[in-house]
C-alpha atoms as a PDB file:
ATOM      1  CA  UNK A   1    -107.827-137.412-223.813  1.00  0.00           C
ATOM      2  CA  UNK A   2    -109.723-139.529-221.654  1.00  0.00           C
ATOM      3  CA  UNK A   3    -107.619-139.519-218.692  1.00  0.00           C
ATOM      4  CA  UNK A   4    -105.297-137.842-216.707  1.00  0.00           C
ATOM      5  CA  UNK A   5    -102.658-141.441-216.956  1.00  0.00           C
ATOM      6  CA  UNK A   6    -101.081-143.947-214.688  1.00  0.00           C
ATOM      7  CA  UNK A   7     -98.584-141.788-213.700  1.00  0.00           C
ATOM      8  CA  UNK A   8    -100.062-138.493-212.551  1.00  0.00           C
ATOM      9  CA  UNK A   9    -102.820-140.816-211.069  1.00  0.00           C
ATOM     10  CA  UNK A  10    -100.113-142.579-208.832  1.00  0.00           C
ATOM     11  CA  UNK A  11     -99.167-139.179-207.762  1.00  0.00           C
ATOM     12  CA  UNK A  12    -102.687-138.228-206.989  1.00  0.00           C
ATOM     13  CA  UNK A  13    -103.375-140.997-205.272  1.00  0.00           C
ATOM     14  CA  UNK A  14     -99.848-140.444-203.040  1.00  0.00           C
ATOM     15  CA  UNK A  15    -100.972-137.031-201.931  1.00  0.00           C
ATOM     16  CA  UNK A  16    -104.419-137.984-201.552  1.00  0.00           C
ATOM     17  CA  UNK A  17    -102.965-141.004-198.783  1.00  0.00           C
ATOM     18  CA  UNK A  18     -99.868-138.574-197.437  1.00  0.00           C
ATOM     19  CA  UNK A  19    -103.436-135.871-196.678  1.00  0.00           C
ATOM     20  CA  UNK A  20    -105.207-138.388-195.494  1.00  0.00           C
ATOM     21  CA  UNK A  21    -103.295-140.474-193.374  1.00  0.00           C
ATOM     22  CA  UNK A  22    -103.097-138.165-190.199  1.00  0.00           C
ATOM     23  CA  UNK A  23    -106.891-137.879-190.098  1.00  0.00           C
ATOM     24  CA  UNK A  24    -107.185-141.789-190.426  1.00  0.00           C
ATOM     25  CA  UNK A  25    -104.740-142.097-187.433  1.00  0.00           C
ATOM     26  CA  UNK A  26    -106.730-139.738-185.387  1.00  0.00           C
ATOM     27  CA  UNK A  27    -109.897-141.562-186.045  1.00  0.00           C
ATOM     28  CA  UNK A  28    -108.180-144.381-184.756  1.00  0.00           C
ATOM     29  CA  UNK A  29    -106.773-143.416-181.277  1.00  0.00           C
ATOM     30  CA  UNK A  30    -110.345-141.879-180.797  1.00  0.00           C
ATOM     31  CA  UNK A  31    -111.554-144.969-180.142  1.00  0.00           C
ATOM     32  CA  UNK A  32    -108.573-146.027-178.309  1.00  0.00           C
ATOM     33  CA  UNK A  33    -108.724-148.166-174.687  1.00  0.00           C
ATOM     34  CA  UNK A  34    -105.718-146.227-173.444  1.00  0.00           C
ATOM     35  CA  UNK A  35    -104.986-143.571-171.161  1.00  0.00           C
ATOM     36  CA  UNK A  36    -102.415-142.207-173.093  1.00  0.00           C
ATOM     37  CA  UNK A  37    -101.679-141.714-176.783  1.00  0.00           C
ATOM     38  CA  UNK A  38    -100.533-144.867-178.485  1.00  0.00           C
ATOM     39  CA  UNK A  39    -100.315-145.967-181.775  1.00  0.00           C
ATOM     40  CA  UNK A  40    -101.517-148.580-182.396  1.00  0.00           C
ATOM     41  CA  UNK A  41    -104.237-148.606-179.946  1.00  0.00           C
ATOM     42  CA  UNK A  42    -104.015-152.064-177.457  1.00  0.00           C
ATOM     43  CA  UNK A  43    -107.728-152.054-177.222  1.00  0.00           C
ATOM     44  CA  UNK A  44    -110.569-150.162-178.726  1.00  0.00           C
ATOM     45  CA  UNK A  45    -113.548-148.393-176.488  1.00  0.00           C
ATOM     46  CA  UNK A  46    -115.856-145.825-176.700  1.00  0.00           C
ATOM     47  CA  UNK A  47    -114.694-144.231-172.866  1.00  0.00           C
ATOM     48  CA  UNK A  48    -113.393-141.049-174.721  1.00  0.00           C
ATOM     49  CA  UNK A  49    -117.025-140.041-176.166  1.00  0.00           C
ATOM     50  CA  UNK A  50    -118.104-141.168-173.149  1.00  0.00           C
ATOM     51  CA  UNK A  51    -115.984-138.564-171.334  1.00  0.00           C
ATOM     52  CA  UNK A  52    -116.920-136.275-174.004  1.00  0.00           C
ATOM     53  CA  UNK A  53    -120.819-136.157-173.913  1.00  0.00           C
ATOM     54  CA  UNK A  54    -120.613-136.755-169.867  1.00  0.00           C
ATOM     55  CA  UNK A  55    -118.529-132.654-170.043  1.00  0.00           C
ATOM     56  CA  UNK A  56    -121.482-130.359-169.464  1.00  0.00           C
ATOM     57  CA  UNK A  57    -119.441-126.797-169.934  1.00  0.00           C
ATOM     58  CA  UNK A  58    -118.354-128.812-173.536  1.00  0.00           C
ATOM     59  CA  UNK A  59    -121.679-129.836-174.432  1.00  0.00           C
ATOM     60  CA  UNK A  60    -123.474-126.612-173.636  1.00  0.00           C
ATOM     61  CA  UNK A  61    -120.626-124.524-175.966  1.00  0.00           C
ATOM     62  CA  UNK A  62    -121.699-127.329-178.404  1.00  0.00           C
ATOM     63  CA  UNK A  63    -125.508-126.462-178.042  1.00  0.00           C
ATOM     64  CA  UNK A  64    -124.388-122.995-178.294  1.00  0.00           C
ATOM     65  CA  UNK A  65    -122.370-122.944-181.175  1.00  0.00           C
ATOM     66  CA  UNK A  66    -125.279-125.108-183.181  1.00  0.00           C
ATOM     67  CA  UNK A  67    -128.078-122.695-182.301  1.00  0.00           C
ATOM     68  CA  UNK A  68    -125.620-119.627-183.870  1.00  0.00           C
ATOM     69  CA  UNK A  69    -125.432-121.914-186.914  1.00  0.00           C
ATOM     70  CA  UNK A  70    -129.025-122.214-187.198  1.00  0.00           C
ATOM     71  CA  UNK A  71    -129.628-118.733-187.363  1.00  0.00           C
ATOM     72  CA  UNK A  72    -126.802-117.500-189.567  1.00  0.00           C
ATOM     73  CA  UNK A  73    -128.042-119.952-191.689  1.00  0.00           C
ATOM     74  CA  UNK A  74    -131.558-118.621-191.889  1.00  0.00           C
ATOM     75  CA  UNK A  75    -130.040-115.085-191.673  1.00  0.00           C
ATOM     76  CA  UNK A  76    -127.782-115.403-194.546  1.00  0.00           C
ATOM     77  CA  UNK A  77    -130.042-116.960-196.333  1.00  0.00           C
ATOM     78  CA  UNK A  78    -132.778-114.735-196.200  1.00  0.00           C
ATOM     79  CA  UNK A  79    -130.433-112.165-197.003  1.00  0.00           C
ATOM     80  CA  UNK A  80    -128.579-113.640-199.994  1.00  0.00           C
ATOM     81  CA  UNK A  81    -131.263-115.204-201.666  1.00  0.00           C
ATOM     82  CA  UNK A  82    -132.669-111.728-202.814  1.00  0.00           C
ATOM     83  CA  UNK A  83    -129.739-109.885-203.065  1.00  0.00           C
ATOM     84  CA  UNK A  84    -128.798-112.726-205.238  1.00  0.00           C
ATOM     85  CA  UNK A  85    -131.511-112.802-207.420  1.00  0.00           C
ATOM     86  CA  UNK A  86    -131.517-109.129-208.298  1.00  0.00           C
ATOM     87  CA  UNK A  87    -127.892-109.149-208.986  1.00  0.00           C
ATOM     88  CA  UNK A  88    -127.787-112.073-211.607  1.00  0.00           C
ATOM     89  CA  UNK A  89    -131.448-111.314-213.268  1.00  0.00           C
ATOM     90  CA  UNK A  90    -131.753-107.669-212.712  1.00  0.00           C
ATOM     91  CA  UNK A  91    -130.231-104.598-214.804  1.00  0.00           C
ATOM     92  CA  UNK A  92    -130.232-101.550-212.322  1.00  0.00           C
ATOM     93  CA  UNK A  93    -128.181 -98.544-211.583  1.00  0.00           C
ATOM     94  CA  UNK A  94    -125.554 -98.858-209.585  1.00  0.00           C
ATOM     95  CA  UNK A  95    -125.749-103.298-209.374  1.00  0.00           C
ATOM     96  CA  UNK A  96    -121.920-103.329-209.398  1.00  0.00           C
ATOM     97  CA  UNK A  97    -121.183-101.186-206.408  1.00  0.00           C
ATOM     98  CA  UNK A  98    -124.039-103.342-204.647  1.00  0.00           C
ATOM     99  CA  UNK A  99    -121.861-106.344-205.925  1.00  0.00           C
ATOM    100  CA  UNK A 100    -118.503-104.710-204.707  1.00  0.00           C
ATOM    101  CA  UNK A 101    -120.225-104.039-201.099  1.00  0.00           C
ATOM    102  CA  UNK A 102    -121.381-107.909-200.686  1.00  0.00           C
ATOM    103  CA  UNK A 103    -118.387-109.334-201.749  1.00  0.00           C
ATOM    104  CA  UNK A 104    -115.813-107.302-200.384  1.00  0.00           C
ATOM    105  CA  UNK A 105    -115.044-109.167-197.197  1.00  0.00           C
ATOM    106  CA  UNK A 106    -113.924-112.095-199.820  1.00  0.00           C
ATOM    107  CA  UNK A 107    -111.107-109.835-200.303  1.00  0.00           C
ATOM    108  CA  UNK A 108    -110.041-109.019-196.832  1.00  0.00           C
ATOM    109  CA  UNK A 109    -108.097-111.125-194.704  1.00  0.00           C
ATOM    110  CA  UNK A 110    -109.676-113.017-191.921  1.00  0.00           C
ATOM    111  CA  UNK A 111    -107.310-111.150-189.044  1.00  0.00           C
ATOM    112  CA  UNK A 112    -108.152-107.354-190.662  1.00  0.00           C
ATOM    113  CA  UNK A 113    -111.960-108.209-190.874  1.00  0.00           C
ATOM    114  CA  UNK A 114    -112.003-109.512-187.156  1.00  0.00           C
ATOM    115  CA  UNK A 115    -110.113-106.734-185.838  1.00  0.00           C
ATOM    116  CA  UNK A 116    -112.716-104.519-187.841  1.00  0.00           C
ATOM    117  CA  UNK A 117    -115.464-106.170-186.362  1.00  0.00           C
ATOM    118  CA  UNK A 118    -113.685-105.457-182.284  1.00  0.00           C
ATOM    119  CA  UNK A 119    -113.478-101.891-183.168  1.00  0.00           C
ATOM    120  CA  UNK A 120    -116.923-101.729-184.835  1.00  0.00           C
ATOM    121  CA  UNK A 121    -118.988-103.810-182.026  1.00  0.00           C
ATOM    122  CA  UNK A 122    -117.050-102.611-178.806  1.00  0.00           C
ATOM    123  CA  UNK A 123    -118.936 -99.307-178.808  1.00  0.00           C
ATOM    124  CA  UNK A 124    -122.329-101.364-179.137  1.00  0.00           C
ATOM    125  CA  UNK A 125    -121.579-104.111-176.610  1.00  0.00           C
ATOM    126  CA  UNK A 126    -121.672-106.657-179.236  1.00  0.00           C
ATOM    127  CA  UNK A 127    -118.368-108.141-178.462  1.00  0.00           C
ATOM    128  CA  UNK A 128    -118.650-111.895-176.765  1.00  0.00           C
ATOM    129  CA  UNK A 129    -122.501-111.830-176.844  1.00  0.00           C
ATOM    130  CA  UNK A 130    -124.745-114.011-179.360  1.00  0.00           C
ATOM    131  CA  UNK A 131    -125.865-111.102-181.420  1.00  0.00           C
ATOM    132  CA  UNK A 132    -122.544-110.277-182.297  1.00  0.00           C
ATOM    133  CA  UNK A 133    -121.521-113.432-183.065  1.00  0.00           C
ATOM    134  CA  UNK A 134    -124.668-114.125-185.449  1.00  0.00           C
ATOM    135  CA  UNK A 135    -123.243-110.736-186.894  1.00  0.00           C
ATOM    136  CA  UNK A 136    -119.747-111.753-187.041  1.00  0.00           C
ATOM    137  CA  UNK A 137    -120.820-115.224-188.954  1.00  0.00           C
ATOM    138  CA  UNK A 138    -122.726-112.989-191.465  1.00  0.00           C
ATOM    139  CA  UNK A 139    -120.016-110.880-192.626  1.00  0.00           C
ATOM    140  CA  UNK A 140    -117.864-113.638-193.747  1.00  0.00           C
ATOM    141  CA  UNK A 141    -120.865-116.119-194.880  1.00  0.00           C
ATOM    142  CA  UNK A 142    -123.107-113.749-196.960  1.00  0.00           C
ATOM    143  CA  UNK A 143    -120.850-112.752-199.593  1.00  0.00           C
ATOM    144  CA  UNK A 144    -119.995-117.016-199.990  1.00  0.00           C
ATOM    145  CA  UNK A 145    -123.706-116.806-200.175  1.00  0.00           C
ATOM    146  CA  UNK A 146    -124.284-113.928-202.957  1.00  0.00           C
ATOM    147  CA  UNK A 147    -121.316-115.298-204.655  1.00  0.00           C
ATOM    148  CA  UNK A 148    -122.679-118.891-204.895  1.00  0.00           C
ATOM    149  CA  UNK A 149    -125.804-118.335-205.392  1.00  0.00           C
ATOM    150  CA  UNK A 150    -125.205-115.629-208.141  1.00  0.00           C
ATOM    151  CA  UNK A 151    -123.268-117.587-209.809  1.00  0.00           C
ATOM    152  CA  UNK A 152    -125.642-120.050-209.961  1.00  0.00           C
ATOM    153  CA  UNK A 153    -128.439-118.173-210.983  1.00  0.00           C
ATOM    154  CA  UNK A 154    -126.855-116.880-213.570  1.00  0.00           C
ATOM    155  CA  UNK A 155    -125.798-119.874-215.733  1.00  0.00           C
ATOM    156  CA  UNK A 156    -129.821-121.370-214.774  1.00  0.00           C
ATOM    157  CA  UNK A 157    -131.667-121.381-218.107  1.00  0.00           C
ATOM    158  CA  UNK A 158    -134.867-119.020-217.994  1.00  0.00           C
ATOM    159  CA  UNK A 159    -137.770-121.844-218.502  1.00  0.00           C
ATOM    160  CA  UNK A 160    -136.523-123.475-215.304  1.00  0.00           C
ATOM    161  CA  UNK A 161    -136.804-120.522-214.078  1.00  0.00           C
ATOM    162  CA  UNK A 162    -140.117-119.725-215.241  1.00  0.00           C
ATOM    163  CA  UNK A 163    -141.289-123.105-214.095  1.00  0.00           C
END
Protein backbone atom coordinates (compact mmCIF):
# COMPACT_ATOMS: atom_id res chain seq x y z
CA UNK A 1 0.00 0.00 0.00
CA UNK A 2 1.69 2.93 -1.14
CA UNK A 3 -0.69 5.49 -0.18
CA UNK A 4 -3.22 6.54 1.99
CA UNK A 5 -5.79 7.35 -1.58
CA UNK A 6 -7.56 10.21 -3.19
CA UNK A 7 -10.16 10.14 -0.93
CA UNK A 8 -8.83 10.17 2.62
CA UNK A 9 -6.21 12.62 1.09
CA UNK A 10 -9.11 15.09 0.11
CA UNK A 11 -10.19 14.79 3.62
CA UNK A 12 -6.77 15.49 4.94
CA UNK A 13 -6.23 18.13 2.98
CA UNK A 14 -9.97 19.70 4.13
CA UNK A 15 -8.99 19.62 7.76
CA UNK A 16 -5.59 20.62 7.16
CA UNK A 17 -7.28 24.13 5.24
CA UNK A 18 -10.52 24.25 7.86
CA UNK A 19 -7.07 24.32 10.80
CA UNK A 20 -5.40 26.47 8.94
CA UNK A 21 -7.49 29.01 7.66
CA UNK A 22 -8.03 31.13 10.93
CA UNK A 23 -4.26 31.46 11.39
CA UNK A 24 -3.90 32.57 7.64
CA UNK A 25 -6.63 35.24 8.29
CA UNK A 26 -4.87 36.49 11.31
CA UNK A 27 -1.64 36.81 9.51
CA UNK A 28 -3.45 38.85 7.25
CA UNK A 29 -5.20 41.62 9.32
CA UNK A 30 -1.71 41.84 11.08
CA UNK A 31 -0.55 43.66 8.47
CA UNK A 32 -3.68 45.47 8.00
CA UNK A 33 -3.87 49.62 7.28
CA UNK A 34 -7.00 49.82 9.40
CA UNK A 35 -7.98 50.93 12.66
CA UNK A 36 -10.36 48.42 13.14
CA UNK A 37 -10.73 44.75 12.27
CA UNK A 38 -11.68 44.18 8.67
CA UNK A 39 -11.56 41.49 6.48
CA UNK A 40 -10.28 41.94 3.87
CA UNK A 41 -7.81 44.48 4.82
CA UNK A 42 -8.25 48.00 2.46
CA UNK A 43 -4.58 48.55 2.71
CA UNK A 44 -1.62 46.73 4.07
CA UNK A 45 1.11 48.45 6.64
CA UNK A 46 3.40 47.55 9.07
CA UNK A 47 1.85 50.45 11.86
CA UNK A 48 0.71 47.48 14.13
CA UNK A 49 4.46 46.10 14.72
CA UNK A 50 5.25 49.40 14.77
CA UNK A 51 2.93 49.98 17.75
CA UNK A 52 4.11 46.77 19.00
CA UNK A 53 7.98 47.16 19.31
CA UNK A 54 7.38 51.12 20.16
CA UNK A 55 5.29 49.31 23.85
CA UNK A 56 8.15 49.30 26.32
CA UNK A 57 6.13 47.42 29.40
CA UNK A 58 5.42 44.68 26.20
CA UNK A 59 8.83 44.51 25.07
CA UNK A 60 10.51 44.27 28.44
CA UNK A 61 7.89 41.11 29.45
CA UNK A 62 9.22 39.93 26.02
CA UNK A 63 12.97 40.30 27.12
CA UNK A 64 11.85 38.73 30.22
CA UNK A 65 10.12 35.85 29.17
CA UNK A 66 13.24 35.01 26.57
CA UNK A 67 15.91 35.23 29.25
CA UNK A 68 13.59 32.46 31.46
CA UNK A 69 13.73 30.42 28.25
CA UNK A 70 17.33 30.58 28.02
CA UNK A 71 17.92 29.25 31.24
CA UNK A 72 15.31 26.51 31.50
CA UNK A 73 16.78 25.51 28.51
CA UNK A 74 20.29 25.17 29.84
CA UNK A 75 18.72 23.98 33.16
CA UNK A 76 16.76 21.22 31.75
CA UNK A 77 19.20 20.31 29.76
CA UNK A 78 21.89 19.89 32.01
CA UNK A 79 19.62 18.02 34.02
CA UNK A 80 18.08 15.59 31.51
CA UNK A 81 20.93 14.83 29.58
CA UNK A 82 22.41 12.66 32.49
CA UNK A 83 19.51 11.51 33.99
CA UNK A 84 18.81 10.41 30.53
CA UNK A 85 21.73 8.65 29.81
CA UNK A 86 21.79 6.53 32.93
CA UNK A 87 18.25 5.57 32.52
CA UNK A 88 18.43 4.16 28.85
CA UNK A 89 22.23 2.67 29.14
CA UNK A 90 22.44 1.92 32.75
CA UNK A 91 21.11 -1.25 34.82
CA UNK A 92 20.84 -0.02 38.55
CA UNK A 93 18.70 -0.58 41.53
CA UNK A 94 15.89 1.15 41.82
CA UNK A 95 16.10 2.94 37.76
CA UNK A 96 12.29 2.59 37.55
CA UNK A 97 11.25 4.55 40.58
CA UNK A 98 13.93 7.20 39.31
CA UNK A 99 11.92 6.88 35.95
CA UNK A 100 8.44 7.14 37.77
CA UNK A 101 9.79 10.41 39.74
CA UNK A 102 10.94 12.27 36.32
CA UNK A 103 8.07 11.52 34.48
CA UNK A 104 5.36 11.84 36.75
CA UNK A 105 4.30 15.40 36.09
CA UNK A 106 3.47 13.90 32.38
CA UNK A 107 0.69 12.39 34.20
CA UNK A 108 -0.72 15.24 36.14
CA UNK A 109 -2.85 17.79 34.84
CA UNK A 110 -1.53 21.20 34.12
CA UNK A 111 -4.19 23.00 36.77
CA UNK A 112 -3.22 20.22 39.79
CA UNK A 113 0.59 20.67 39.08
CA UNK A 114 0.28 24.60 39.17
CA UNK A 115 -1.76 24.67 42.15
CA UNK A 116 1.01 22.25 43.63
CA UNK A 117 3.62 24.46 42.73
CA UNK A 118 1.44 27.84 44.75
CA UNK A 119 1.28 25.74 47.77
CA UNK A 120 4.88 24.44 47.48
CA UNK A 121 6.67 27.97 46.61
CA UNK A 122 4.41 30.37 48.78
CA UNK A 123 6.26 29.37 51.95
CA UNK A 124 9.69 30.09 50.06
CA UNK A 125 8.72 33.35 48.35
CA UNK A 126 9.09 31.82 45.05
CA UNK A 127 5.74 32.77 43.79
CA UNK A 128 5.89 35.71 40.89
CA UNK A 129 9.73 35.95 41.09
CA UNK A 130 12.23 34.59 38.26
CA UNK A 131 13.52 31.74 40.31
CA UNK A 132 10.29 30.33 40.63
CA UNK A 133 9.38 30.64 37.36
CA UNK A 134 12.75 28.95 36.01
CA UNK A 135 11.45 26.28 38.61
CA UNK A 136 7.99 26.19 37.45
CA UNK A 137 9.28 25.74 33.58
CA UNK A 138 11.41 22.78 34.87
CA UNK A 139 8.81 20.71 36.32
CA UNK A 140 6.80 20.45 33.25
CA UNK A 141 9.92 20.54 30.66
CA UNK A 142 12.34 17.97 32.24
CA UNK A 143 10.34 14.96 32.15
CA UNK A 144 9.57 16.03 27.99
CA UNK A 145 13.28 16.11 28.28
CA UNK A 146 14.10 12.55 30.01
CA UNK A 147 11.33 11.19 28.01
CA UNK A 148 12.74 12.37 24.62
CA UNK A 149 15.90 11.99 25.10
CA UNK A 150 15.55 8.41 26.64
CA UNK A 151 13.80 7.38 24.14
CA UNK A 152 16.20 8.33 21.88
CA UNK A 153 19.07 6.96 23.40
CA UNK A 154 17.74 3.95 23.63
CA UNK A 155 16.93 2.91 20.02
CA UNK A 156 20.85 4.69 19.14
CA UNK A 157 23.02 1.76 18.03
CA UNK A 158 26.17 1.31 20.42
CA UNK A 159 29.13 2.10 17.72
CA UNK A 160 27.59 5.54 17.27
CA UNK A 161 27.72 5.66 20.48
CA UNK A 162 31.12 4.59 20.96
CA UNK A 163 32.21 6.96 18.25
Amino acid sequence: MNGAGPVLSAIAAVVYAAILAPILVVVIIAFSAENFIAFPPSGYSFRWFAQLASNAKLMGALGLSVEIAAVVTVLTLALAVPAAVALSKSAFRGKEAVTTFLLAPLLLPTLIIGLALLLAFAPWRLTATVPGLVLGHMVVTVPFAVRLLTTALSTLPGDVEAA
